[in-house]
Structures are given as structure tokens and as C-alpha cells.
Protein backbone atom coordinates (compact mmCIF):
# COMPACT_ATOMS: atom_id res chain seq x y z
CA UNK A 1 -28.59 -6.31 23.95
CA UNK A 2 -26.97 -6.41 20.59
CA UNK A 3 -27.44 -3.64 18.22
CA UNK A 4 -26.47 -4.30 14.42
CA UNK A 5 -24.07 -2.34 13.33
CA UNK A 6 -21.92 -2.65 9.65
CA UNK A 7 -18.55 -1.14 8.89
CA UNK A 8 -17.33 -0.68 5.59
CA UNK A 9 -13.77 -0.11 4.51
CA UNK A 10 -12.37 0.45 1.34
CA UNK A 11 -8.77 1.50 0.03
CA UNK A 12 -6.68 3.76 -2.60
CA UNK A 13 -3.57 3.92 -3.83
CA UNK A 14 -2.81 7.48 -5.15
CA UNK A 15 0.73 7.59 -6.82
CA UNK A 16 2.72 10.17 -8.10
CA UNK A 17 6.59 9.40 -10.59
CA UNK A 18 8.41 12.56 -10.78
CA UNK A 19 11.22 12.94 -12.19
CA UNK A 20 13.29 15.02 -9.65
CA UNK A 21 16.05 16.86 -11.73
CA UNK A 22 12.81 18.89 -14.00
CA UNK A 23 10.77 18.17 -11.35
CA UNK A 24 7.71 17.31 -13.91
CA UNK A 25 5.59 14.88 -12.63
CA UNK A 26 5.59 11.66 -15.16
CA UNK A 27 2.76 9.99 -14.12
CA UNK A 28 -0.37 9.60 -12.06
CA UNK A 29 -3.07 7.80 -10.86
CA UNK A 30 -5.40 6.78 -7.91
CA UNK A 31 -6.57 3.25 -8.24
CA UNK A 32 -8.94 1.52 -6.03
CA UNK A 33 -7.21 -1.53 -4.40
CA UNK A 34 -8.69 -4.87 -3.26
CA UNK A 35 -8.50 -5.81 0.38
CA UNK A 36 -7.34 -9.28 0.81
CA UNK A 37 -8.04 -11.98 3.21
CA UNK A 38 -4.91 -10.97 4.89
CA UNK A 39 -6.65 -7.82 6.40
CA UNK A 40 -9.69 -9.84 7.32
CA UNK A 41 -7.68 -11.83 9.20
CA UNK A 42 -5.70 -8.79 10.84
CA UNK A 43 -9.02 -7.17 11.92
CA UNK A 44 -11.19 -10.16 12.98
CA UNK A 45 -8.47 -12.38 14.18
CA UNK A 46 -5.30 -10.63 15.60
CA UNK A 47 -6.37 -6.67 15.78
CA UNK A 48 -3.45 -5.02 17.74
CA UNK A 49 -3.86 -1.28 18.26
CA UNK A 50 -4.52 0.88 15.26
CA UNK A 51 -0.88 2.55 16.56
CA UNK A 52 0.99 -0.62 15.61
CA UNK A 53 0.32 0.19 12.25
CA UNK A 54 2.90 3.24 12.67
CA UNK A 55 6.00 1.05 12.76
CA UNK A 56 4.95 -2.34 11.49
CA UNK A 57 3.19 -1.69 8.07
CA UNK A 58 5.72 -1.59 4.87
CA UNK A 59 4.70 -0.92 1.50
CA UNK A 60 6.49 -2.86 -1.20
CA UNK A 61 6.80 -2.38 -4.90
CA UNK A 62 7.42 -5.17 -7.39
CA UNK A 63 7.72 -6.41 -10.97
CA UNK A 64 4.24 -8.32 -12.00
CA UNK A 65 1.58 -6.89 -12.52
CA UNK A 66 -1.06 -9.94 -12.75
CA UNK A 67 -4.65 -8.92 -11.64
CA UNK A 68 -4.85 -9.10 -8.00
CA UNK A 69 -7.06 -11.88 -6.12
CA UNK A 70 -7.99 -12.07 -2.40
CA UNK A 71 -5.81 -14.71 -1.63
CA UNK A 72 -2.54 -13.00 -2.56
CA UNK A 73 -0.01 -13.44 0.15
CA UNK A 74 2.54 -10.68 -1.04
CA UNK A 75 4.13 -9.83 -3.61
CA UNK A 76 4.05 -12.09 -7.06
CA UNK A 77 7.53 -10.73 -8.73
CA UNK A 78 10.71 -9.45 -7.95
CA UNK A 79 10.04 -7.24 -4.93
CA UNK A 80 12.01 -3.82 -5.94
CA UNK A 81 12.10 -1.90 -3.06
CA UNK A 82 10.14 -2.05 0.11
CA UNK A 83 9.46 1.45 2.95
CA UNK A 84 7.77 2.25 6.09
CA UNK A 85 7.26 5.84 5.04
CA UNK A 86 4.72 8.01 7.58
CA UNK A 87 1.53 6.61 8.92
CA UNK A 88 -1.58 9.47 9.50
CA UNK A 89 -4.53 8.15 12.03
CA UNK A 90 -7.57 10.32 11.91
CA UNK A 91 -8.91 11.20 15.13
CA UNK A 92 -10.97 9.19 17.06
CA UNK A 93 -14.63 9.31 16.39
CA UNK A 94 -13.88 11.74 13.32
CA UNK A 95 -15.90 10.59 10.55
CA UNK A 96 -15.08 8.96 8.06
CA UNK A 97 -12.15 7.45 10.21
CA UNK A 98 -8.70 6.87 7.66
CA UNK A 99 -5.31 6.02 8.13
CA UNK A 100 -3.06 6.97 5.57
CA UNK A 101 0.46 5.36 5.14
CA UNK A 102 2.63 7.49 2.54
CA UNK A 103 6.28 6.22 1.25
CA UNK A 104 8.53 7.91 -0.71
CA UNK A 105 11.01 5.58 -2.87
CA UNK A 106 13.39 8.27 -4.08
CA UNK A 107 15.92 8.66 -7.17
CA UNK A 108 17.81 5.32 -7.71
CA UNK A 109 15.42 3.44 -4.96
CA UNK A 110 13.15 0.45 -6.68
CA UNK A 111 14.06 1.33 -10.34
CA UNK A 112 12.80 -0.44 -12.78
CA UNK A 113 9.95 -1.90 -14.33
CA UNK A 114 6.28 -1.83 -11.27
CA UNK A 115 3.73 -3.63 -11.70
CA UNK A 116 2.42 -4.32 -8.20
CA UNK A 117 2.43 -2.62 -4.75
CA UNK A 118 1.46 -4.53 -1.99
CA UNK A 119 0.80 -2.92 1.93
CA UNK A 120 2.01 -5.50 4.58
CA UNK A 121 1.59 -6.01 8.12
CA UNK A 122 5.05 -6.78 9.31
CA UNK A 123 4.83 -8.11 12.60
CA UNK A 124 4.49 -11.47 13.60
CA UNK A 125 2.20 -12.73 12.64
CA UNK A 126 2.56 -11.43 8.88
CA UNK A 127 -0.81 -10.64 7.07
CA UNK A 128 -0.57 -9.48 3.73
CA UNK A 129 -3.46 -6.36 3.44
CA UNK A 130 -4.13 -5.06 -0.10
CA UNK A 131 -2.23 -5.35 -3.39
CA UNK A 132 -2.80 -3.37 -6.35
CA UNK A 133 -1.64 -4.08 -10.06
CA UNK A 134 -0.80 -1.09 -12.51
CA UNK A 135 -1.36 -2.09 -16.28
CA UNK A 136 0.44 0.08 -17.81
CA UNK A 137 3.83 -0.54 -15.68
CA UNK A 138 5.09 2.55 -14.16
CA UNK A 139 8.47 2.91 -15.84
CA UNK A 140 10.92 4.25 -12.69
CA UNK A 141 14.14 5.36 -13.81
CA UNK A 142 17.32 6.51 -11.66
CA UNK A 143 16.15 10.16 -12.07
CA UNK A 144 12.74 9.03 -10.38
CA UNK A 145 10.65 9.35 -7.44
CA UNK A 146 7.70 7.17 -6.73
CA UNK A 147 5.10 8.69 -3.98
């Protein structure tokens, strides 16, 4: 018997700059990112356990901020600074099931100029899972932390 069945996923970024001496927050936003082909692959092709994702998926920050495409393979710039931060797995059958990876690139980590962030798979083999582009750049100074 086969019963139809269709899962959706979908992703956001949500990003916070605060400056850490006032503690003001500079900026923030919650963009929408675009699932590539890399995390097609991942799912359809090489799934490992949804636990894997705990220790092998970084998130990167870099300098370009050219619109993203599906076939992106990582990051397009100079990569700035790249963490494994915390990984949150919803419970099983909880619904809607999420997984939430949070990284914190604190004062004088990744300064500079972002336009991209990019959340990759890093185990063998590498797949490359969303990338978002921020137009404006967020503007990270030494003074700065980027969540």
C-alpha cells in the first residue's frame, strides 16, 4: 500500500548585531532563506540521523552578498568567520517539527563587512544547505556581536 504523503520545509535566518559595551542592539532582521540543492541531496540521498546535525552543521558568514541561487555550493566571498553554535531538535512527532541551530560570533569574531551566511553540512560528504544574502551589509565592528 502506498499512501501519499507531502512534506514541506522551509527556513529563517533571524539575526541580531549588538553592540556589547551599550548593549543596544544595532540591527535586525528575519529573512526567509532558500534551500539549496545541497539539502535535497542531504535528505533524499545521504540522510544520517537528524542528531548528526548537532556536531556536524557550521554556519559561516562571508563578504558577498550576490542573490542566492540553488546551486550555490558555499560561500561566494571571503568567508569571515565560521561556528557550530547549539543545535535544538523538537520532539519527535511534535508538530510542526524544527531544528534550530543558533551561533554566536562575538566581539572581534568575523568583523567586517557580511553579506552572506551560509549553513553547511560538514561531514563527509559536504552538502552545502541554505544561503542567505543581506542587502544592506551588516556592518560588524570589534565592539560587535552577531546572533
Amino acid at each position: 500500500m502506498i499512501i501519499p504523503a507531502s512534506i514541506r520545509f522551509k527556513g529563517t535566518y533571524d539575526i541580531v548585531l549588538r553592540d556589547t559595551i551599550t548593549g543596544k542592539i544595532k540591527d535586525k532582521r528575519k529573512i526567509d532563506n532558500m534551500l539549496l540543492n545541497g539539502f535535497k541531496r542531504l535528505l533524499l540521498d545521504d540522510m544520517f540521523g537528524l542528531e548528526d546535525f548537532r556536531s556536524w552543521s557550521y554556519i559561516y558568514i562571508g563578504t558577498d552578498n550576490t542573490p542566492p541561487s540553488r546551486s550555490d555550493t558555499g560561500i561566494k566571498g571571503t568567508s569571515l568567520a565560521s561556528g557550530i553554535g547549539t543545535t535544538q531538535i523538537s520532539s519527535l512527532g511534535e508538530y510542526p517539527f524544527t531544528l534550530t541551530k543558533t551561533v554566536k560570533f562575538g566581539a572581534g569574531v568575523g568583523t567586517g563587512s557580511i553579506g552572506e551566511i551560509v549553513l553547511r553540512y560538514n561531514r563527509s560528504p559536504y552538502y552545502v544547505l541554505s544561503r542567505i544574502a543581506l542587502d544592506p551589509k551588516i556592518e560588524k565592528t570589534d565592539t560587535d556581536e552577531l546572533i
